[in-house]
C-alpha atoms as a PDB file:
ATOM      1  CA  UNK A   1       0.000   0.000   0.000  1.00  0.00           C
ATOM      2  CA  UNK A   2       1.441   3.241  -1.408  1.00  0.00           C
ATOM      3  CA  UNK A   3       0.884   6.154   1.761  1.00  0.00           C
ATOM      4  CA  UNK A   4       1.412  10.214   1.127  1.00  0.00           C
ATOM      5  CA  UNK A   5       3.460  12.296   3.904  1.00  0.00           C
ATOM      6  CA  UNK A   6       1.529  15.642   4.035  1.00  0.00           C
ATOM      7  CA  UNK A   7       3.026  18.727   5.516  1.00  0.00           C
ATOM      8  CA  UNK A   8       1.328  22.087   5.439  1.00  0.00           C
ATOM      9  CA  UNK A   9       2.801  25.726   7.238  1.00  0.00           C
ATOM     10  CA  UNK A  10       2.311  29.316   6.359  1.00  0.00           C
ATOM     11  CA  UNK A  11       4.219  32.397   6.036  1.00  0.00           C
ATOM     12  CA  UNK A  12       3.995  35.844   5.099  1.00  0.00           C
ATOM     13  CA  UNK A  13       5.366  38.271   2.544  1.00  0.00           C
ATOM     14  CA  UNK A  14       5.370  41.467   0.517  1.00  0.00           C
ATOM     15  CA  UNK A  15       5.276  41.993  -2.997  1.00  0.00           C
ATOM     16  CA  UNK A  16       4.598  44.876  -5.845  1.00  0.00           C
ATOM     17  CA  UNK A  17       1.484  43.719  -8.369  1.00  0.00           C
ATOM     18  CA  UNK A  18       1.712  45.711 -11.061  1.00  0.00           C
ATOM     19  CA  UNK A  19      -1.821  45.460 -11.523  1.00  0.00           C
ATOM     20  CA  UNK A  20      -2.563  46.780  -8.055  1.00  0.00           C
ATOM     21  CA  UNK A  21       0.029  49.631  -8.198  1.00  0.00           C
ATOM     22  CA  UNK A  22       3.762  50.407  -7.410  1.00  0.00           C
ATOM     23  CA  UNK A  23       3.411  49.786  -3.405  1.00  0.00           C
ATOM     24  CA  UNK A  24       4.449  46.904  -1.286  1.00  0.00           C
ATOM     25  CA  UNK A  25       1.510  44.476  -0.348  1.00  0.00           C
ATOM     26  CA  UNK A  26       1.423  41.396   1.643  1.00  0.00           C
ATOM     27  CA  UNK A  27      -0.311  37.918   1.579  1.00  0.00           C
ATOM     28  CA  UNK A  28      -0.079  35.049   4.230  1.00  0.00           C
ATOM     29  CA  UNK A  29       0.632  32.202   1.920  1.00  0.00           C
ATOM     30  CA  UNK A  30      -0.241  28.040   2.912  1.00  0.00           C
ATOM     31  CA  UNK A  31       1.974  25.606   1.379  1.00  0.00           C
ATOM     32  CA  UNK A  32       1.067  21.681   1.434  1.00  0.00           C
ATOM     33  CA  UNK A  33       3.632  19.381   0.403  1.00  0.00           C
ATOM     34  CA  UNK A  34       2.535  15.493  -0.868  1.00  0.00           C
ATOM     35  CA  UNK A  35       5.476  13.314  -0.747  1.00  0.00           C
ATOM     36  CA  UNK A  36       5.185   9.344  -1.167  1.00  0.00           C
ATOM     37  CA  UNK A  37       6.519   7.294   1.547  1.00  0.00           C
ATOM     38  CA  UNK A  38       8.795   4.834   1.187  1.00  0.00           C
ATOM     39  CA  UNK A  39       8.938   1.294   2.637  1.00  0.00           C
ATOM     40  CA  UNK A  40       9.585   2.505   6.269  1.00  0.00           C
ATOM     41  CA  UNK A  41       7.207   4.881   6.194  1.00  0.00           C
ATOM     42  CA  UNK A  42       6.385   8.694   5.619  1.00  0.00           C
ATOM     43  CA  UNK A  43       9.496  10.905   6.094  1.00  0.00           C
ATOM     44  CA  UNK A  44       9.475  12.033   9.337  1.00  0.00           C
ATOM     45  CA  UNK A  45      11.819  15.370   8.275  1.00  0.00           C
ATOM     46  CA  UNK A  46       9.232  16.809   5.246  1.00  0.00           C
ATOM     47  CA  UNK A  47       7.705  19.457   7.959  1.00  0.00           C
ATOM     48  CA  UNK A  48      10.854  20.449   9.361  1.00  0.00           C
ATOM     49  CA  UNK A  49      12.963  20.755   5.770  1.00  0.00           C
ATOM     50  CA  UNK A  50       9.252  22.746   4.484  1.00  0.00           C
ATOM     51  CA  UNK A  51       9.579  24.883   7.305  1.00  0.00           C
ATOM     52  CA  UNK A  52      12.948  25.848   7.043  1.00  0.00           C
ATOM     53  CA  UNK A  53      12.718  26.692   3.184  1.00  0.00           C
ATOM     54  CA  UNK A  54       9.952  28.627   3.883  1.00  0.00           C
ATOM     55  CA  UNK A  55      11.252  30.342   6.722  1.00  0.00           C
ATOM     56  CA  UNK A  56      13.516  32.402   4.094  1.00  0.00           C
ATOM     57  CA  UNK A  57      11.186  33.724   2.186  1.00  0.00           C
ATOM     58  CA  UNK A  58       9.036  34.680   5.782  1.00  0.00           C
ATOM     59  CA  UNK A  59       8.855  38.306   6.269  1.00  0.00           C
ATOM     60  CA  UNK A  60      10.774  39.367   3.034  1.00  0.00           C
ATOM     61  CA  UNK A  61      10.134  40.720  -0.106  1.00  0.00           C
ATOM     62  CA  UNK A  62       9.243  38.188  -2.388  1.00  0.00           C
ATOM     63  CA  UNK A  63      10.773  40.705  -5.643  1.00  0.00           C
ATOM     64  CA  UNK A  64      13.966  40.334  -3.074  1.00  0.00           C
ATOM     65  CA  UNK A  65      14.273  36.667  -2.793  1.00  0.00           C
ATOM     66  CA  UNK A  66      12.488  35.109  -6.425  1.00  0.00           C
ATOM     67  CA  UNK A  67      13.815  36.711  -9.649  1.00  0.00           C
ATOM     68  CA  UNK A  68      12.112  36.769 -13.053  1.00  0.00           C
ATOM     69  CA  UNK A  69       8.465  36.895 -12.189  1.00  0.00           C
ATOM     70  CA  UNK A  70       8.432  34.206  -9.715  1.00  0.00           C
ATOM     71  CA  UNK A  71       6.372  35.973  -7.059  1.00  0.00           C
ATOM     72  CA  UNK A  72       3.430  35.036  -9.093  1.00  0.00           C
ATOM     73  CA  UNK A  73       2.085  31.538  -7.028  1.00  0.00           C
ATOM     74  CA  UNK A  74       3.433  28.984  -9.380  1.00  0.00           C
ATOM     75  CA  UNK A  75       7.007  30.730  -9.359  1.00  0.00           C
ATOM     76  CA  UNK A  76       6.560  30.333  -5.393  1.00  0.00           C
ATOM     77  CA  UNK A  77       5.775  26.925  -5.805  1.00  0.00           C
ATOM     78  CA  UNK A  78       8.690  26.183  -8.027  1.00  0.00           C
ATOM     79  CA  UNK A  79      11.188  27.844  -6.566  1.00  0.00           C
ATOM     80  CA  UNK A  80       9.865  25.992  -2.985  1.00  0.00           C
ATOM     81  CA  UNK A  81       9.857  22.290  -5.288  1.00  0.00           C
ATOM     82  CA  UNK A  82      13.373  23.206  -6.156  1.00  0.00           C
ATOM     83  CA  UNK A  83      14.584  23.688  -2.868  1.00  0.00           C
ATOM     84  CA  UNK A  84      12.597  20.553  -1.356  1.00  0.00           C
ATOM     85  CA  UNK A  85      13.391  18.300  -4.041  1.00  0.00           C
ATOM     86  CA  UNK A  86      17.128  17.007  -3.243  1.00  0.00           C
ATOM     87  CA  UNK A  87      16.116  16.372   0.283  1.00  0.00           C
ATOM     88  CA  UNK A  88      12.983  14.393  -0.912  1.00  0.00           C
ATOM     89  CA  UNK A  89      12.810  13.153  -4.306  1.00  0.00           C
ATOM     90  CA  UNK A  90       9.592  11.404  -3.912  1.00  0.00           C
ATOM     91  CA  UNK A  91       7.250  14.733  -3.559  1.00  0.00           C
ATOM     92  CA  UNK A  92       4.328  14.586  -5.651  1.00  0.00           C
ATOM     93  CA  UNK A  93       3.284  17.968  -5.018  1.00  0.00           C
ATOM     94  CA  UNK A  94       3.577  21.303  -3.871  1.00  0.00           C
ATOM     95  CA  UNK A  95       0.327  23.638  -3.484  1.00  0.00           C
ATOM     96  CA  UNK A  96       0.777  27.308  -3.004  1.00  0.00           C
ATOM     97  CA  UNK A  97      -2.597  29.172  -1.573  1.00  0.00           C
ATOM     98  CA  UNK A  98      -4.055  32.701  -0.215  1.00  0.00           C
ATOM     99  CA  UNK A  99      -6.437  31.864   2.008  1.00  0.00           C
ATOM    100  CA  UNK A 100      -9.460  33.682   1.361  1.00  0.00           C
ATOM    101  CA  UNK A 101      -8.421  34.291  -2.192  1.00  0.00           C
ATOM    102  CA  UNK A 102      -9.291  32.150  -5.465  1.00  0.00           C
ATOM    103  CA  UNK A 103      -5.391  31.684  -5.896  1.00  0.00           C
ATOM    104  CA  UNK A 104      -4.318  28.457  -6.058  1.00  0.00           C
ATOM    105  CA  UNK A 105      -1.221  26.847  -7.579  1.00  0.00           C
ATOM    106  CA  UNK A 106      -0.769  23.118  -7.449  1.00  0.00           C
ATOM    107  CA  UNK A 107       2.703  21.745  -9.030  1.00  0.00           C
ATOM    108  CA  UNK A 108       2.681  18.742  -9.765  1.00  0.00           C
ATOM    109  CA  UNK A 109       6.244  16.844  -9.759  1.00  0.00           C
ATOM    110  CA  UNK A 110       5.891  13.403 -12.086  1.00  0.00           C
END
């Protein structure tokens, strides 16, 4: 039986829209990680490496930290997958969200 390691934390950032004007805005993002689990079971580290990727881009400037329009969700997600992905090369997925918003970005990793 094939089980999924979920791990899900939140952080916050600014950003410049250029739709919504020149100024600095922020969004609490939620990321959710899927990652298969191997034959001894989910790995146990997937919140704490998730955390501590995150934890960079927490309280910056996303325009700072992601280059080439990557503060758009699915540039968020990638650049998170990226990070994640030598660590734990089973993910299946990394889901980028503003709660309260319609944005969404799942990446799927095949």
């Amino acid at each position: 039986m094939i089980t999924t390691a979920r791990a899900t934390v939140t952080f916050d950032s600014t950003h410049k829209d250029e739709h919504e004007g020149p100024h600095l805005h922020g969004h609490t993002f939620i990321v959710t990680v899927l990652e298969v689990a191997d034959l001894a079971g989910p790995c146990v580290t997937l919140w704490d490496d998730l955390f501590t990727v995150t934890r960079s881009l927490h309280l910056h400037t996303l325009g700072d930290m992601l280059y080439g329009g990557s503060e758009r969700l699915d540039g968020i997600a990638a650049w998170i997958c990226e990070r994640l992905l030598l660590e734990h090369p089973r993910i299946t997925s990394v889901e980028v969200a503003i709660p309260g918003s319609a944005g969404v970005v799942t990446r799927e990793i095949r």
